[in-house]
PDB file of N, CA and C in Angstrom:
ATOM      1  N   UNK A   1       0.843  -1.175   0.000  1.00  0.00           N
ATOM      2  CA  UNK A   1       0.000   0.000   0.000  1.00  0.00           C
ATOM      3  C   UNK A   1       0.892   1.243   0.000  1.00  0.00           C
ATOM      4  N   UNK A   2       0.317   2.329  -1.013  1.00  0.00           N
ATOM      5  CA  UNK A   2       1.576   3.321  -0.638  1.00  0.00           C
ATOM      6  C   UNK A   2       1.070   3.982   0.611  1.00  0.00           C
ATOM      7  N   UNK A   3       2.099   4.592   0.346  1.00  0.00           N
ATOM      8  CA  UNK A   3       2.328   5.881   1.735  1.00  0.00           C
ATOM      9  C   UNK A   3       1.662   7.222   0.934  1.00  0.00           C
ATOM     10  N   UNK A   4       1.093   7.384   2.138  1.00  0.00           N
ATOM     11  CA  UNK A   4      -0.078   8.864   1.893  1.00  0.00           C
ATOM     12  C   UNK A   4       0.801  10.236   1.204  1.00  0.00           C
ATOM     13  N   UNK A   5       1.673  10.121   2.383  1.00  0.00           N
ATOM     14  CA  UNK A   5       2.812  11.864   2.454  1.00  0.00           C
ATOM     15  C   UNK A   5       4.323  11.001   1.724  1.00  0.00           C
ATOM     16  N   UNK A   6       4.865  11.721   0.835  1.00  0.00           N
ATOM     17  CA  UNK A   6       5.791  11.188   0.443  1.00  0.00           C
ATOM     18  C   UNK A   6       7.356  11.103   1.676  1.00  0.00           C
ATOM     19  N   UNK A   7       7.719  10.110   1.246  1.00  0.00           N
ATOM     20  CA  UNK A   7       8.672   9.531   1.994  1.00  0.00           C
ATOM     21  C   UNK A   7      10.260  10.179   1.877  1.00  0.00           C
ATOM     22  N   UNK A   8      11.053  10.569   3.055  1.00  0.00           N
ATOM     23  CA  UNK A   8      12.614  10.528   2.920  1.00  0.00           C
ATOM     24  C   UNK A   8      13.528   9.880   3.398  1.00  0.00           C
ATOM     25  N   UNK A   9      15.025  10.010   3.178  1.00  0.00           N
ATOM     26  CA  UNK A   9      15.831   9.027   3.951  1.00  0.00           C
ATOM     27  C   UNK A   9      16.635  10.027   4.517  1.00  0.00           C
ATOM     28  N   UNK A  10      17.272   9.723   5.667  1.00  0.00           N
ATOM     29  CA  UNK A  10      18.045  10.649   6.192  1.00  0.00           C
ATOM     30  C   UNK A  10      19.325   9.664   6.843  1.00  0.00           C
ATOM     31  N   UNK A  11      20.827  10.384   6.948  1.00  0.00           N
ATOM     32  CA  UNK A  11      21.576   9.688   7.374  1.00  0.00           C
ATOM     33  C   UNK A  11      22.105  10.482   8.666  1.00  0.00           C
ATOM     34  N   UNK A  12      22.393  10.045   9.822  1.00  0.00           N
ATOM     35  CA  UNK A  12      22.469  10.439  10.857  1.00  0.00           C
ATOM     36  C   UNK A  12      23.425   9.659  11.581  1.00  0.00           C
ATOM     37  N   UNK A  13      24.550  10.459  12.790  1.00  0.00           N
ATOM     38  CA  UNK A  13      25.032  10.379  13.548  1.00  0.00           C
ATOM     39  C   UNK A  13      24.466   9.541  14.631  1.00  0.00           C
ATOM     40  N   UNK A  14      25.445   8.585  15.070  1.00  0.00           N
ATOM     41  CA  UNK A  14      24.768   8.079  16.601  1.00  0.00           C
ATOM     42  C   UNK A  14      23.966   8.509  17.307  1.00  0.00           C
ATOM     43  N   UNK A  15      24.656   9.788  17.688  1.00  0.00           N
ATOM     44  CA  UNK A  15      24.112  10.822  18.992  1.00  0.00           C
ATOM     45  C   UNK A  15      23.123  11.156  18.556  1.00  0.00           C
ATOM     46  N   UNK A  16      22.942  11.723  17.388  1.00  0.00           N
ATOM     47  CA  UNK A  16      21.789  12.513  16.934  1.00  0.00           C
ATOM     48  C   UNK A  16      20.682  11.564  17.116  1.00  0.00           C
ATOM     49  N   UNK A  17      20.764  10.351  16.413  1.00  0.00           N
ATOM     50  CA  UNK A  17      20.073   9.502  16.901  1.00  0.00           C
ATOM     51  C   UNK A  17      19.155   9.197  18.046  1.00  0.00           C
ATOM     52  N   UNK A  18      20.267   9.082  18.934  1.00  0.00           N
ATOM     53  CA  UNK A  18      19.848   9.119  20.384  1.00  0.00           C
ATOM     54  C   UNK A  18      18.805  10.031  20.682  1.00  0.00           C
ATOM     55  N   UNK A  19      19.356  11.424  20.426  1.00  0.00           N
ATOM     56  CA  UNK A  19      19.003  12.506  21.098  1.00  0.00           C
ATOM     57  C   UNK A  19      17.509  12.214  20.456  1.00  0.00           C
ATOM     58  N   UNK A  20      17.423  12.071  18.735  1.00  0.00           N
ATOM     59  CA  UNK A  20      15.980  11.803  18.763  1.00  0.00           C
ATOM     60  C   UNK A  20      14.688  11.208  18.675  1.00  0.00           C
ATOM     61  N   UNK A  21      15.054  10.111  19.092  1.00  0.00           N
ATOM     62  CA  UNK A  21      14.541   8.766  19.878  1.00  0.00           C
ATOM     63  C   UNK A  21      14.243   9.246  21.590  1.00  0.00           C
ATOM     64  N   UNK A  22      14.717  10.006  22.290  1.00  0.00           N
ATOM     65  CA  UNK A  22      14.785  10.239  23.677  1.00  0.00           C
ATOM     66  C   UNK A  22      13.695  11.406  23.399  1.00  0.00           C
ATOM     67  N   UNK A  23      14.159  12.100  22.627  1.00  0.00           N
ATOM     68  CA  UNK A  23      13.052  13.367  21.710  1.00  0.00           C
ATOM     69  C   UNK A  23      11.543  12.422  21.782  1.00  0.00           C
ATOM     70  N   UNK A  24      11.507  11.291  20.701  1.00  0.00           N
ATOM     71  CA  UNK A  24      10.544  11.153  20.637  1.00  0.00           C
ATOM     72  C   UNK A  24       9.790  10.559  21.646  1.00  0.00           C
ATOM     73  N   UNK A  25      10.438   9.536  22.747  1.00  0.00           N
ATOM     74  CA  UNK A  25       9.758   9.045  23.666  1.00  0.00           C
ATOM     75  C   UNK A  25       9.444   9.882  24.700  1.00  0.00           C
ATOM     76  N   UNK A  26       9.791  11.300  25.065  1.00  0.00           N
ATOM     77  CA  UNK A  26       9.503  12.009  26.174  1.00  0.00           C
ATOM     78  C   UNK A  26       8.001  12.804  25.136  1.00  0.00           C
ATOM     79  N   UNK A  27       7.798  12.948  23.568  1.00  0.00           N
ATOM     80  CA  UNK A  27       6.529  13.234  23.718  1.00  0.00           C
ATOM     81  C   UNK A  27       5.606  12.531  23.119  1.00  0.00           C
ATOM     82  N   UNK A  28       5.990  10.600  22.980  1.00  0.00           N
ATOM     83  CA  UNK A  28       5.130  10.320  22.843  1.00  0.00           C
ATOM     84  C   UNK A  28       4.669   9.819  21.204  1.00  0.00           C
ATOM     85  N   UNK A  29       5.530  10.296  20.072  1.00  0.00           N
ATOM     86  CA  UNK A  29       5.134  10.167  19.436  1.00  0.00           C
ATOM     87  C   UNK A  29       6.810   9.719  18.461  1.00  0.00           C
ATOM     88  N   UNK A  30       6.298   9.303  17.178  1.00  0.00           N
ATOM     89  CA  UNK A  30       7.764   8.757  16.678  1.00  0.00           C
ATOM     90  C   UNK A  30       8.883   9.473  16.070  1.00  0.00           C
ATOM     91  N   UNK A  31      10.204   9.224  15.692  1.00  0.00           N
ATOM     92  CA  UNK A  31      11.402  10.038  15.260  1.00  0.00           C
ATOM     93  C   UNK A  31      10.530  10.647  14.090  1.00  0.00           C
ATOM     94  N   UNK A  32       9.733  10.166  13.288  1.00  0.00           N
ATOM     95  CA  UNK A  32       9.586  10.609  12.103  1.00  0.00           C
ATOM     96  C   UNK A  32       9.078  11.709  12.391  1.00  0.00           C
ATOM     97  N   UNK A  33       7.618  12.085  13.059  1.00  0.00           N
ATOM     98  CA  UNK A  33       6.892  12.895  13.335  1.00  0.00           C
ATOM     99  C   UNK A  33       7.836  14.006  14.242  1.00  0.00           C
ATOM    100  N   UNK A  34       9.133  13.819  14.821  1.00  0.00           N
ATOM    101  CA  UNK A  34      10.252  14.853  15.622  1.00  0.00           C
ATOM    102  C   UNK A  34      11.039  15.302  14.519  1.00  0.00           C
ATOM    103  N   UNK A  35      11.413  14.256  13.457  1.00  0.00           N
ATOM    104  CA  UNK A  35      12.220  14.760  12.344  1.00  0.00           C
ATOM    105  C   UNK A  35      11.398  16.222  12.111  1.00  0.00           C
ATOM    106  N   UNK A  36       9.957  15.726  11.342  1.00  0.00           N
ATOM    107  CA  UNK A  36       9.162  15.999  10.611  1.00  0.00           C
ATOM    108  C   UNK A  36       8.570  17.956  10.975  1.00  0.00           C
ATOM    109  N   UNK A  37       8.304  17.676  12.460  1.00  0.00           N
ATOM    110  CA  UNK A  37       8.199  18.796  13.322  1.00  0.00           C
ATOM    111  C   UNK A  37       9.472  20.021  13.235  1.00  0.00           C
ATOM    112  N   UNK A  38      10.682  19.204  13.455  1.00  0.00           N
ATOM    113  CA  UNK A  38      11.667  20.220  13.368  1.00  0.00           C
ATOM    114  C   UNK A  38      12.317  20.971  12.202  1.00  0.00           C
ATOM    115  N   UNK A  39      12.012  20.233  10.830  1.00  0.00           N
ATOM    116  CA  UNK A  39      11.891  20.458   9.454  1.00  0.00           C
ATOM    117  C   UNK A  39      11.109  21.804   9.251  1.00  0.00           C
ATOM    118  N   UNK A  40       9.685  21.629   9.806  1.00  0.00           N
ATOM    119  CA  UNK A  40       8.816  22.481   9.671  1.00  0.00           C
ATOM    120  C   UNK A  40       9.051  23.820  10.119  1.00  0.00           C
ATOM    121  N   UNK A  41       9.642  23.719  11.847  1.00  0.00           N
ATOM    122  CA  UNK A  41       9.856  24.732  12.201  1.00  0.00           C
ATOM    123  C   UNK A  41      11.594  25.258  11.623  1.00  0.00           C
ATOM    124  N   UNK A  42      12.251  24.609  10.977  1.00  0.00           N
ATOM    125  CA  UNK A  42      12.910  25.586  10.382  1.00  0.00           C
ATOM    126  C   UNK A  42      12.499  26.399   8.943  1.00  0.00           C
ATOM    127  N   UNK A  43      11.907  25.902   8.545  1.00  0.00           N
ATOM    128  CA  UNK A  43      11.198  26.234   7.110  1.00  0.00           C
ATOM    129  C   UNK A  43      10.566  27.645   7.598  1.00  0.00           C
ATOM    130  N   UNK A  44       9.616  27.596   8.923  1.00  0.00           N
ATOM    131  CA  UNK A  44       8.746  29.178   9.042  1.00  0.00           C
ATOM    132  C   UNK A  44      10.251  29.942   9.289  1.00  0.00           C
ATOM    133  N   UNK A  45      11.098  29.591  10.280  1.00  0.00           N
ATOM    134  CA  UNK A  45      11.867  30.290  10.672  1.00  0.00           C
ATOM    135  C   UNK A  45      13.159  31.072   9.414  1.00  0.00           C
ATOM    136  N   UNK A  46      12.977  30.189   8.438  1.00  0.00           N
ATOM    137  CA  UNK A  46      13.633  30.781   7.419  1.00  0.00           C
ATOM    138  C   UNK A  46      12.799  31.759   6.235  1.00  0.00           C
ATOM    139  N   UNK A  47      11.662  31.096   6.625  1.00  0.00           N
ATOM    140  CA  UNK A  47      10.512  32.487   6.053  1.00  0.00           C
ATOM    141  C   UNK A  47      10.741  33.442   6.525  1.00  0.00           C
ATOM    142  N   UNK A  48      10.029  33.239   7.719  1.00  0.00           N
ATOM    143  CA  UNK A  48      10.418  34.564   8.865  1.00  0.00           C
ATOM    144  C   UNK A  48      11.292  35.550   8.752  1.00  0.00           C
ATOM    145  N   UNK A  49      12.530  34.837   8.208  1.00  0.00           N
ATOM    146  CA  UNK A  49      14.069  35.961   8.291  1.00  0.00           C
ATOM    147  C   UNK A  49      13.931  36.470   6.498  1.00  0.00           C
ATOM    148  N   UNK A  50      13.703  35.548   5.362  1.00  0.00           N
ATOM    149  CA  UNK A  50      13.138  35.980   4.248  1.00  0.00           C
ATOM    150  C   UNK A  50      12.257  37.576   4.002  1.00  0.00           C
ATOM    151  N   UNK A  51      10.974  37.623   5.015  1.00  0.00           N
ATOM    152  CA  UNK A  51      10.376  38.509   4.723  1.00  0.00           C
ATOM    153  C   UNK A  51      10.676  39.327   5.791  1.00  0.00           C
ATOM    154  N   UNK A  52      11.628  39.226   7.143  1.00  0.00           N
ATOM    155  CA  UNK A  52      11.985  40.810   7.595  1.00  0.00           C
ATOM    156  C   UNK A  52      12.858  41.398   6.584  1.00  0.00           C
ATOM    157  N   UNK A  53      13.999  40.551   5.856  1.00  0.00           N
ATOM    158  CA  UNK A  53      14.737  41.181   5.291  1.00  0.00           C
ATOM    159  C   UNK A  53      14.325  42.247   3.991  1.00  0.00           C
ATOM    160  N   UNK A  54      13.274  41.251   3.866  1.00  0.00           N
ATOM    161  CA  UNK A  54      12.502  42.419   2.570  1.00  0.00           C
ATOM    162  C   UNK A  54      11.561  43.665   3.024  1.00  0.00           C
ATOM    163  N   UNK A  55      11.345  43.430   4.445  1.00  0.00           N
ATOM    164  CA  UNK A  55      10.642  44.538   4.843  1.00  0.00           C
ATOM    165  C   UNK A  55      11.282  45.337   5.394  1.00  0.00           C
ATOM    166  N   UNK A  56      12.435  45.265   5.464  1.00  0.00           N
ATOM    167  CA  UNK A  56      13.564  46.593   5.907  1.00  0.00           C
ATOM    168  C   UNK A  56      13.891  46.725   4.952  1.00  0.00           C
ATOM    169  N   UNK A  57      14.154  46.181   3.523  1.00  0.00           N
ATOM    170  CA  UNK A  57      14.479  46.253   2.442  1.00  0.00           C
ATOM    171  C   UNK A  57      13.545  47.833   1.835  1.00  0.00           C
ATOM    172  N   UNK A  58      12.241  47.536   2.298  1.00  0.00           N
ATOM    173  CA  UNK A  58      11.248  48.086   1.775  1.00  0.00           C
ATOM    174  C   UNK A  58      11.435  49.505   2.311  1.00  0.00           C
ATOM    175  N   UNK A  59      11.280  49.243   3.545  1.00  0.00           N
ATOM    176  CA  UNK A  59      11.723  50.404   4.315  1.00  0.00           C
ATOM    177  C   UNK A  59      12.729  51.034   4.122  1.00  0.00           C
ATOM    178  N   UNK A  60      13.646  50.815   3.329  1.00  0.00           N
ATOM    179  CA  UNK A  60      14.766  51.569   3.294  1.00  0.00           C
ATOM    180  C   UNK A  60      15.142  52.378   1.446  1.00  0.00           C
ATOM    181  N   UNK A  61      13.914  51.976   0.998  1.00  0.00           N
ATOM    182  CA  UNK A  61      13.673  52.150  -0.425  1.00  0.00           C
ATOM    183  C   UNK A  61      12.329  53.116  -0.502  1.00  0.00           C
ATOM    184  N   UNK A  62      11.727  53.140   0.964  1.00  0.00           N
ATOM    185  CA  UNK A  62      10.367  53.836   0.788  1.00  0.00           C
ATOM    186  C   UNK A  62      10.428  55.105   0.650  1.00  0.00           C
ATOM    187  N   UNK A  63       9.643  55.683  -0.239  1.00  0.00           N
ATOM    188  CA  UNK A  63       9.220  56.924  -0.602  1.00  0.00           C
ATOM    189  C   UNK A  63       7.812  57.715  -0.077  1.00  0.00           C
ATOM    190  N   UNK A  64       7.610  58.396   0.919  1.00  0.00           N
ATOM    191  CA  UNK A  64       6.304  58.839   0.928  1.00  0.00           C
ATOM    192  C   UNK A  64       5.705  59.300  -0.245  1.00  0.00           C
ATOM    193  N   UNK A  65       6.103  59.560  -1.529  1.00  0.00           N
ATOM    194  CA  UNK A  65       5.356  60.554  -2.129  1.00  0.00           C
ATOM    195  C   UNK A  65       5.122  59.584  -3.315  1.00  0.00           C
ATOM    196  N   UNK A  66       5.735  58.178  -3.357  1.00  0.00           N
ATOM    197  CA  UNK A  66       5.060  57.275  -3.883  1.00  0.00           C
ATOM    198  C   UNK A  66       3.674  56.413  -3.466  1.00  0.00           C
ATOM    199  N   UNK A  67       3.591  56.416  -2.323  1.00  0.00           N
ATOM    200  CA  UNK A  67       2.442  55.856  -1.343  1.00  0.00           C
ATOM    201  C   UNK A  67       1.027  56.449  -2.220  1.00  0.00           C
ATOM    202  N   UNK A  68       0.553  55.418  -2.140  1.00  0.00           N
ATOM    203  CA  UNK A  68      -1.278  55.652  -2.353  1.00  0.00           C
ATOM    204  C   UNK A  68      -1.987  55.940  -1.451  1.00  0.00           C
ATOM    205  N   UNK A  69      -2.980  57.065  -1.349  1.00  0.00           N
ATOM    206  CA  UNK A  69      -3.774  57.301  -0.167  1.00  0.00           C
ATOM    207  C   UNK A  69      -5.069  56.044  -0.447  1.00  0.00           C
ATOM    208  N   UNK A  70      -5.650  56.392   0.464  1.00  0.00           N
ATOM    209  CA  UNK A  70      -6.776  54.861   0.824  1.00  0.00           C
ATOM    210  C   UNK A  70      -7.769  55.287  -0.351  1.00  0.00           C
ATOM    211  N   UNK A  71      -8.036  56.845  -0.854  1.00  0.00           N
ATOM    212  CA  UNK A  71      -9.003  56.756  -1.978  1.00  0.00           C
ATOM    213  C   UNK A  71      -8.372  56.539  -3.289  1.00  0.00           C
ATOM    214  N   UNK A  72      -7.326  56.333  -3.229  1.00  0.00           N
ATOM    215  CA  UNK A  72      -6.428  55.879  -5.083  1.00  0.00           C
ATOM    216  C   UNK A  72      -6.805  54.728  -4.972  1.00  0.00           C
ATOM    217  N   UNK A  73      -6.928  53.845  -3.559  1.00  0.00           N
ATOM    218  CA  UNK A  73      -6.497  52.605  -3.876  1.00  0.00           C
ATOM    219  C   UNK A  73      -7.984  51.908  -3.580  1.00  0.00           C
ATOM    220  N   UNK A  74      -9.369  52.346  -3.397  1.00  0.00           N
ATOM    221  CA  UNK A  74     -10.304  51.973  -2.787  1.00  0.00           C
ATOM    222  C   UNK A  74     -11.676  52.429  -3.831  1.00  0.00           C
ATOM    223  N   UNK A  75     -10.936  53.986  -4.731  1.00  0.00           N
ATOM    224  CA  UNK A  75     -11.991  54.220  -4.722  1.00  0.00           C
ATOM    225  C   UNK A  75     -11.897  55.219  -6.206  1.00  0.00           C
ATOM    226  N   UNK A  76     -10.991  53.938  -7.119  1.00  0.00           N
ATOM    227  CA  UNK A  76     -10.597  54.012  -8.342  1.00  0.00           C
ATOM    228  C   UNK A  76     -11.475  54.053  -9.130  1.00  0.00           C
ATOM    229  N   UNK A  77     -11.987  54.576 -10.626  1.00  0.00           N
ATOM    230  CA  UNK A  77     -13.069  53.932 -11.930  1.00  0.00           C
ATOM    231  C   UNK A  77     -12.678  52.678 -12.072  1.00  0.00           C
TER     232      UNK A  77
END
């Protein structure tokens, strides 16, 4: 039967190992789902740093006198 979510392989250190196997039995649930979790949270966390950088980016390129007031942008033909 396949597998629902597609599948990876990962190669890992002893320790690391350890550490997440001990990971997974203190919450209960398996390495995959600890892999899987910590994957995730680096992914937002590299979003995260993605779009401050563009929003100081922005900020540092901004022009007031380019800005749209709320009726250019609301209350166009």
């Amino acid at each position: 039967m396949p597998a629902k979510n597609p599948r990876i392989s990962a190669v890992v250190d002893p320790g690391l190992l350890k550490w997440l196997q001990t990971k997974a039995g203190q919450e209960g649930i398996s390495v995959s789902l600890i892999v899987r979790d910590i994957l995730m949270k680096m992914r937002t966390e590299e979003e995260e740093q993605y779009w401050a950088t563009e929003g100081e980016e922005r900020m540092r390129n901004f022009r007031p006198s380019d800005a749209l007031d709320h009726d250019d942008v609301w209350n166009s033909p």
